[in-house]
Each structure stands twice: as C-alpha cells, then as structure tokens.
N, C-alpha and C. Protein backbone atom coordinates (compact mmCIF):
# COMPACT_ATOMS: atom_id res chain seq x y z
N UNK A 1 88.39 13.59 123.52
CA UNK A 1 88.20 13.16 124.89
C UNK A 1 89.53 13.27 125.63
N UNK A 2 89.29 14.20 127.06
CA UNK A 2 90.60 14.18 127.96
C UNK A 2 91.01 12.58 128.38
N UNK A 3 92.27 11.99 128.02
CA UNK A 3 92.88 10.96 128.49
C UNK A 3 92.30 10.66 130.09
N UNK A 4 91.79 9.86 130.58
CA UNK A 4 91.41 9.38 131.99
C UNK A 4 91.97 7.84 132.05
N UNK A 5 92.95 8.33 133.36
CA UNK A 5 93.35 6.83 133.75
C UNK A 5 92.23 5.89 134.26
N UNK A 6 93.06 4.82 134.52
CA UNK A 6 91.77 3.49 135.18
C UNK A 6 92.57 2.81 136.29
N UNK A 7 91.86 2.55 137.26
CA UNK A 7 91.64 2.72 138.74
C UNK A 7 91.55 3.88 139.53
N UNK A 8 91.87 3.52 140.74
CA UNK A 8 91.38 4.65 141.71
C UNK A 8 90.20 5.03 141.55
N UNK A 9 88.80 4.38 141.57
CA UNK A 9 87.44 4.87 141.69
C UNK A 9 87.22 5.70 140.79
N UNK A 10 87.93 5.35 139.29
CA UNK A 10 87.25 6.55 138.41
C UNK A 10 86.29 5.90 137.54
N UNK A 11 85.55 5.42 137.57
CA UNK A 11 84.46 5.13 137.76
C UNK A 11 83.39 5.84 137.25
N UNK A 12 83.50 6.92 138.70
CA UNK A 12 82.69 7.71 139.08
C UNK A 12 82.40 8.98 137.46
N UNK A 13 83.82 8.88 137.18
CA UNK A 13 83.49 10.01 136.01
C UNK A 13 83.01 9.71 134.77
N UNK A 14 82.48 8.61 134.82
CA UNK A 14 81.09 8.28 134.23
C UNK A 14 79.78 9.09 134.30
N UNK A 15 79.51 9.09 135.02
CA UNK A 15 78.81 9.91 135.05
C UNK A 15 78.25 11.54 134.87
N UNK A 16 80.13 12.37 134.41
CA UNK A 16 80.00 13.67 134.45
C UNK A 16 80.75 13.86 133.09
N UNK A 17 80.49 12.60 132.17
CA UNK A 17 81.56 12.38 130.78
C UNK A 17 80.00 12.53 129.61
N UNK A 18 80.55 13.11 128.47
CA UNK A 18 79.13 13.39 127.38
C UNK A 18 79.38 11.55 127.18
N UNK A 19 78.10 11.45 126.59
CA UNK A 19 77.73 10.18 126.00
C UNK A 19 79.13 9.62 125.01
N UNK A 20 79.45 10.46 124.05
CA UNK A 20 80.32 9.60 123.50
C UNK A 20 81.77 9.45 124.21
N UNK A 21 82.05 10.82 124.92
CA UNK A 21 83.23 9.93 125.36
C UNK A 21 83.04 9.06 126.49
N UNK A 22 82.00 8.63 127.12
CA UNK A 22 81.84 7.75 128.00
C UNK A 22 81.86 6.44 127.21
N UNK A 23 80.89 6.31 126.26
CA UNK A 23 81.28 5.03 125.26
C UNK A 23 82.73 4.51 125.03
N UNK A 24 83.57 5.99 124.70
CA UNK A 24 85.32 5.40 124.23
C UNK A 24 85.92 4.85 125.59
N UNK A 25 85.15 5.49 126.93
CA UNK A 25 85.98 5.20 128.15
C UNK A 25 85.64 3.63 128.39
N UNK A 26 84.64 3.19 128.32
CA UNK A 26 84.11 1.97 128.71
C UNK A 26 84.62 1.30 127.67
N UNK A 27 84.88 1.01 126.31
CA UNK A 27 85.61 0.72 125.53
C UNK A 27 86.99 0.33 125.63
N UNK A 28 87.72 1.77 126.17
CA UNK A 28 88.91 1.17 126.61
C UNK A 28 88.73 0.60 127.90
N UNK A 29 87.74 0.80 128.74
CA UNK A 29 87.68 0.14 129.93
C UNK A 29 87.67 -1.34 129.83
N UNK A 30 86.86 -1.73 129.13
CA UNK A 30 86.09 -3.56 129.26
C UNK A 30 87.15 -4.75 129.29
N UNK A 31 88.36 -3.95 128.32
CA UNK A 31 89.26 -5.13 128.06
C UNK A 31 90.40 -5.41 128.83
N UNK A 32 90.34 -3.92 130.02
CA UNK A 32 91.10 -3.99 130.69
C UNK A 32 90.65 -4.94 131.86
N UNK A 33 89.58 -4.76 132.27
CA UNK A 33 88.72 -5.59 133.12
C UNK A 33 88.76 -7.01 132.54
N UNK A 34 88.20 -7.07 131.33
CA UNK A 34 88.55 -8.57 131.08
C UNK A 34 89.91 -9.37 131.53
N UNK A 35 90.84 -8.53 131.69
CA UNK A 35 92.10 -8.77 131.31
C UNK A 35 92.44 -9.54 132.87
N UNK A 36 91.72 -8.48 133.72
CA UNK A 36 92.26 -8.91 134.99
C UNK A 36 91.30 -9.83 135.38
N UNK A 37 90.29 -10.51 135.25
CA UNK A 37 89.13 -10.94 135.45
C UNK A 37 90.21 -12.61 134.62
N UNK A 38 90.57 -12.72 133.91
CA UNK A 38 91.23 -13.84 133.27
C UNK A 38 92.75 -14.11 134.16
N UNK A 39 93.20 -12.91 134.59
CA UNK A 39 94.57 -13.11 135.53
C UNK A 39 94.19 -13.59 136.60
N UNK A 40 93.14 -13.40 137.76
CA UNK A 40 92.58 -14.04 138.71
C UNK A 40 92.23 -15.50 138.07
N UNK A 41 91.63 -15.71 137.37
CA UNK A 41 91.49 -17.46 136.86
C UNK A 41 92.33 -18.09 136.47
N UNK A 42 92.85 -17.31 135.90
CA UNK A 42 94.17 -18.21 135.10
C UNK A 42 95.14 -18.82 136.59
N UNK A 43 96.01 -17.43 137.50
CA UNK A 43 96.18 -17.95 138.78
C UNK A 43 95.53 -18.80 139.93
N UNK A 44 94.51 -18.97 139.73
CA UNK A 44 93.63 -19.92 140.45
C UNK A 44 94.23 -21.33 140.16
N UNK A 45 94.24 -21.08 138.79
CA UNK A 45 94.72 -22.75 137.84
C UNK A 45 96.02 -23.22 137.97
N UNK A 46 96.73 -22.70 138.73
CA UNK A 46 98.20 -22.59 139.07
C UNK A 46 98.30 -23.55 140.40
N UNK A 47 97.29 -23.15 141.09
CA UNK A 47 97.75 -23.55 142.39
C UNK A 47 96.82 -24.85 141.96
N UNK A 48 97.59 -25.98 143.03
CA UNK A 48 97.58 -27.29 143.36
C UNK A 48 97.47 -27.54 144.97
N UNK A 49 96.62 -28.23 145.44
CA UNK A 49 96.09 -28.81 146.75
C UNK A 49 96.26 -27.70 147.57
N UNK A 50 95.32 -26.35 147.41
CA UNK A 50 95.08 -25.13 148.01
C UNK A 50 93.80 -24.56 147.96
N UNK A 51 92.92 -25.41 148.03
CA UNK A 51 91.60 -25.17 147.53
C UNK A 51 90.98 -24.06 148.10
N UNK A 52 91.30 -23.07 149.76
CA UNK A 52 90.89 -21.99 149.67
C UNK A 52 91.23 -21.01 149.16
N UNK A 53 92.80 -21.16 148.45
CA UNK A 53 93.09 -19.61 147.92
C UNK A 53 92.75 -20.18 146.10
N UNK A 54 92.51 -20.99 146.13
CA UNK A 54 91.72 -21.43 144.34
C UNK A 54 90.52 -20.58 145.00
N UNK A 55 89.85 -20.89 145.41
CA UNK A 55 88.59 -20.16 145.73
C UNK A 55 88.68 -18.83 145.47
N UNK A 56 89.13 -18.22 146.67
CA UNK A 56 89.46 -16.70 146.70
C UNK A 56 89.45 -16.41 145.33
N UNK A 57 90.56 -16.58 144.55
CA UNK A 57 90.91 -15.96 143.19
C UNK A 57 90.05 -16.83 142.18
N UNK A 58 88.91 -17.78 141.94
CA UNK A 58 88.42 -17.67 141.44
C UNK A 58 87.09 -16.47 142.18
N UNK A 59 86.42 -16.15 142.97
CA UNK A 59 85.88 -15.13 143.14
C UNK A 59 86.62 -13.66 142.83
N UNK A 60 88.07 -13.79 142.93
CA UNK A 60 88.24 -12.31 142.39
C UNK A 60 87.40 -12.45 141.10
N UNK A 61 87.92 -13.62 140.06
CA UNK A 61 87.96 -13.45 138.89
C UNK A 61 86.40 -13.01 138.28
N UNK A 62 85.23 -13.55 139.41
CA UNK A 62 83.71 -13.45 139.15
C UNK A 62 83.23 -12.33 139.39
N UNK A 63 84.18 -11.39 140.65
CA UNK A 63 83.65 -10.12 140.81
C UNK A 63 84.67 -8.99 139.51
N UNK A 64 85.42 -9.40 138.96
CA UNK A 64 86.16 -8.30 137.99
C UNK A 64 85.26 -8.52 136.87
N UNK A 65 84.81 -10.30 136.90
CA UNK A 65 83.85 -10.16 135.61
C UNK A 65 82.49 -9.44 135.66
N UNK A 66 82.21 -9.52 136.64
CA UNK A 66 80.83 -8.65 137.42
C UNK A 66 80.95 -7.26 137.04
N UNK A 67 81.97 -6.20 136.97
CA UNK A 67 82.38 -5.43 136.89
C UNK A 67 82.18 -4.88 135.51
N UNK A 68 82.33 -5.70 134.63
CA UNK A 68 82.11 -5.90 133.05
C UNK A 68 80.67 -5.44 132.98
N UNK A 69 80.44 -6.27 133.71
CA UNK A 69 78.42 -6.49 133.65
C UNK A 69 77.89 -5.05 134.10
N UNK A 70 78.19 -4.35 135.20
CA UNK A 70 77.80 -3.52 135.53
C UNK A 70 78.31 -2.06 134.85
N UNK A 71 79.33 -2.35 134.23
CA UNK A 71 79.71 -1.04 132.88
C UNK A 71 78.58 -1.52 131.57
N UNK A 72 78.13 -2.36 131.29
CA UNK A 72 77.57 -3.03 130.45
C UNK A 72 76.21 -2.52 130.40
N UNK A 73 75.87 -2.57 131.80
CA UNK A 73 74.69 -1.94 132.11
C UNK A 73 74.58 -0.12 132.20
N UNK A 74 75.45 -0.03 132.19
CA UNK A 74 76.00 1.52 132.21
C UNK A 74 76.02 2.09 131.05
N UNK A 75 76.12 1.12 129.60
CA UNK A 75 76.30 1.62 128.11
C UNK A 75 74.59 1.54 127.92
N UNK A 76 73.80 0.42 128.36
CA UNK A 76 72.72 0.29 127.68
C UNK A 76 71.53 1.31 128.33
N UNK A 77 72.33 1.94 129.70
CA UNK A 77 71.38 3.04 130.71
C UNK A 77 70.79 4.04 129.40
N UNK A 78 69.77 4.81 129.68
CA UNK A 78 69.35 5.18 128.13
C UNK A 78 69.58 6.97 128.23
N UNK A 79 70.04 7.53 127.05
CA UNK A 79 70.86 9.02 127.85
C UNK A 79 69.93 9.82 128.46
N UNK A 80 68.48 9.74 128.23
CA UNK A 80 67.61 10.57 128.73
C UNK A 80 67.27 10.41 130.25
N UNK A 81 68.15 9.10 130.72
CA UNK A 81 68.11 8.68 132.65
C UNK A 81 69.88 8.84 132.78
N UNK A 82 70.47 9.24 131.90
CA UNK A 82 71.89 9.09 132.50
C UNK A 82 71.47 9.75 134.14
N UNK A 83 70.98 10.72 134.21
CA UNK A 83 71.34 11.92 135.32
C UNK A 83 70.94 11.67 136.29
N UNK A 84 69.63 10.55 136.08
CA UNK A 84 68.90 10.35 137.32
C UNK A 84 69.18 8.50 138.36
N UNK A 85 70.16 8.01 136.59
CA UNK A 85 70.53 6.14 137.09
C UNK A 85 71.82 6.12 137.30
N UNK A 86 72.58 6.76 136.04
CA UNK A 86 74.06 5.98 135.98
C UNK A 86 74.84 6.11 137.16
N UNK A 87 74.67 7.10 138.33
CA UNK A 87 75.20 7.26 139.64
C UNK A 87 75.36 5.67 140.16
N UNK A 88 73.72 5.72 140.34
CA UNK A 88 73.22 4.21 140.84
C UNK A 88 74.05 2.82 139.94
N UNK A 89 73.93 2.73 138.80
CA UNK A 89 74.90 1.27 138.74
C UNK A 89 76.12 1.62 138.85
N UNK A 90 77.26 3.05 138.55
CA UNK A 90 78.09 3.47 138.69
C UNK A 90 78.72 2.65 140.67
N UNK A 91 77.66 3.02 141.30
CA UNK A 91 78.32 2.63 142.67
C UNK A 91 78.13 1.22 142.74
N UNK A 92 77.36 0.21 141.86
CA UNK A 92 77.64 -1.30 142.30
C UNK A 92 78.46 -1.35 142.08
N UNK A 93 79.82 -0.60 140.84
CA UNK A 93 81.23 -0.91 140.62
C UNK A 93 81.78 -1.53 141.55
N UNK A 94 81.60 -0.17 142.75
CA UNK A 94 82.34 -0.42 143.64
C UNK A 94 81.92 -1.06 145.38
N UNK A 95 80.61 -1.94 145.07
CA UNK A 95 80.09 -2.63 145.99
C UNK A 95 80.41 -3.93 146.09
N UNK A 96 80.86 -4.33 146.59
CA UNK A 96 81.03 -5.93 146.54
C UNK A 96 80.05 -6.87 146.66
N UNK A 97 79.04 -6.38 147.49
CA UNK A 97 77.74 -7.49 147.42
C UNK A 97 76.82 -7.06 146.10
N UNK A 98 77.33 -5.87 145.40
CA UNK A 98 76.34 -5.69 144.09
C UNK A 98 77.12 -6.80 143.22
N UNK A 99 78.60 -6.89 143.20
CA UNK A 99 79.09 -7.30 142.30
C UNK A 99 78.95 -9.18 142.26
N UNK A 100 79.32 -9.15 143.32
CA UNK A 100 78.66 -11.13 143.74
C UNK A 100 77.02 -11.06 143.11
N UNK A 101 76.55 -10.25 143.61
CA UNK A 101 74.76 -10.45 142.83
C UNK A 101 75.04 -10.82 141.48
N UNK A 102 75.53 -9.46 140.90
CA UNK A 102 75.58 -9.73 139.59
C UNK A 102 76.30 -10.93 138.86
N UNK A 103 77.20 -11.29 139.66
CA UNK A 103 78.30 -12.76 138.95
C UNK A 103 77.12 -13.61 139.60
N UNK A 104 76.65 -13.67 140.15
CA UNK A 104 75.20 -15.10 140.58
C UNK A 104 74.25 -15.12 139.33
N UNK A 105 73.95 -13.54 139.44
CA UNK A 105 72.59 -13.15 138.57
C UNK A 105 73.12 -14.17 137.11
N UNK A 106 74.18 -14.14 136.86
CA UNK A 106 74.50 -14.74 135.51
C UNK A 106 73.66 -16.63 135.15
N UNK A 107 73.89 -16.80 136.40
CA UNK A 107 73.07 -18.18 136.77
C UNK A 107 71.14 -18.30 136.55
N UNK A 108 70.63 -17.14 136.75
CA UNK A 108 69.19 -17.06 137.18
C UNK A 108 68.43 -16.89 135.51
N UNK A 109 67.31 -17.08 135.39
CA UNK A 109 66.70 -17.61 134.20
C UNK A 109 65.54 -16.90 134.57
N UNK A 110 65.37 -15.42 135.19
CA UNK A 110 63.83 -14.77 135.66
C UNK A 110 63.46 -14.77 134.49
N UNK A 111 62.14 -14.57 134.57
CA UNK A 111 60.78 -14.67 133.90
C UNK A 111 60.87 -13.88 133.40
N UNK A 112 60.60 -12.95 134.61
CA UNK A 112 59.70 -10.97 133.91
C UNK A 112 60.68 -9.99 135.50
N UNK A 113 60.72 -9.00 135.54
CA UNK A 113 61.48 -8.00 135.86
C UNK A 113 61.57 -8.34 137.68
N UNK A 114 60.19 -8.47 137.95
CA UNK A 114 59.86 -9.07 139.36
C UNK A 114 60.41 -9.99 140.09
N UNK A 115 60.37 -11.22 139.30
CA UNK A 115 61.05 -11.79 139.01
C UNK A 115 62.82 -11.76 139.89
N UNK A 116 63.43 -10.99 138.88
CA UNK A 116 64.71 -11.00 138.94
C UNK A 116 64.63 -10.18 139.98
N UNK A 117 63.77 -8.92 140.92
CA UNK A 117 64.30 -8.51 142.05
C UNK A 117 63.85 -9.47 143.25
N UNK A 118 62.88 -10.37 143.00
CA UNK A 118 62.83 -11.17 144.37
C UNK A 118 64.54 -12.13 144.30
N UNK A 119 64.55 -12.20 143.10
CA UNK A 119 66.47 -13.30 143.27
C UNK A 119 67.30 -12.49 143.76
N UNK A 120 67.11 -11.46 143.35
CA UNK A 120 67.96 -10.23 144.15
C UNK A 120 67.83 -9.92 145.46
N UNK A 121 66.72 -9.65 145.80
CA UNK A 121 66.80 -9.77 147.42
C UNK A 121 66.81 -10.88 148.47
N UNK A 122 66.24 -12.23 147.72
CA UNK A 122 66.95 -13.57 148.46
C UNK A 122 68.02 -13.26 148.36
N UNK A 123 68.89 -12.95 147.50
CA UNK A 123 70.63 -13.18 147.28
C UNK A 123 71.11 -11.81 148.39
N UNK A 124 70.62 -10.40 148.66
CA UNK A 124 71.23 -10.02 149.17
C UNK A 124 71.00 -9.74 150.45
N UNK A 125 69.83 -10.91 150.96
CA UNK A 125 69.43 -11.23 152.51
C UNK A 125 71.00 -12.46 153.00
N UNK A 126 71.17 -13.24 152.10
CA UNK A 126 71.58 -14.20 152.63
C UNK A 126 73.04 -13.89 153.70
C-alpha cells in the first residue's frame, strides 16, 4: 500500500483504495482520530469557570469521535456496495450535521431500521 497522509480531506481516497488497503488505512486512521477526539476532552477538563469554551471542546471531542463511527461504518459497508455507498458515508466525514447525528445517534435505542431514520430526521430538522 502507497503511504497516504491524514488530513486534508483524504478521506475521500477511500473510496478509490482496494479493500485491503483501505482496511490498513482506517487502521492507521482510528487511533489517530481517537487520539484527537481525547485531546479535545481532556482540554475541556482543563478549563475552570468557562463553561462555553468547556462546551465547544467537549463537542469537538463528540464530533472527532463521530468520525470514528462513520469510518466504522465505512469498514462494515459490504465490498459488493463499496461503489455505489462508501462515497455516501465517506462525505458525512466531512459534514458536520452528519457528524453531531451520529455522536447523538450513540444515545438512541431504535427498534428496527425505520426507526432510526425517523431519529434521524427529527435530529436533522431541528
């Protein structure tokens, strides 16, 4: 597998990577994400009687973890839809109201599939 850095919207080359080296990319990807997803919280915990920028950086920390979720969903996409899905969760990466869904979605307890898109579209009316 050609070495591919991480940031700058690469992302995207998910989608034009064979199955296994997309596995090693997301691999080395996850922990980097974890990494920063724990630096936003951890700094949150720093500050004292600042309760909107605690805020802020705990939401960084929910949308980097979101981020996790949506590569996550990207390993379990099945290879015979890579061509026709992984575009599609590929760009919640880089959506911000996909990524708040998904750090909410962590909260919701749907039933059956239906379900989870009516929580989804209350959540992305609001």
């Amino acid at each position: 597998m050609t070495k591919v850095t991480f940031g700058g919207r690469q992302a995207i080359k998910l989608c034009q990577m064979p199955q296994e080296d997309r596995l090693k990319f997301l691999a080395e990807g996850l922990p980097i994400i974890a990494q920063s997803a724990e630096g936003f919280w951890s700094a949150s915990r720093q500050l004292q009687d600042k309760p909107r920028e605690i805020e802020v950086l705990e939401n960084f920390a929910h949308e980097e973890a979101a981020k996790a979720l949506i590569l996550i969903d990207a390993v379990r996409c099945p290879a015979k839809l890579i061509s026709s899905k992984l575009n599609k969760v590929v760009g919640h990466f880089y959506d911000h109201l996909a990524r708040l869904i998904y750090a909410e979605a962590q909260h919701w307890k749907p039933m059956h599939m239906k379900q989870l898109r009516d929580y989804v579209g209350i959540c992305s009316t609001r």
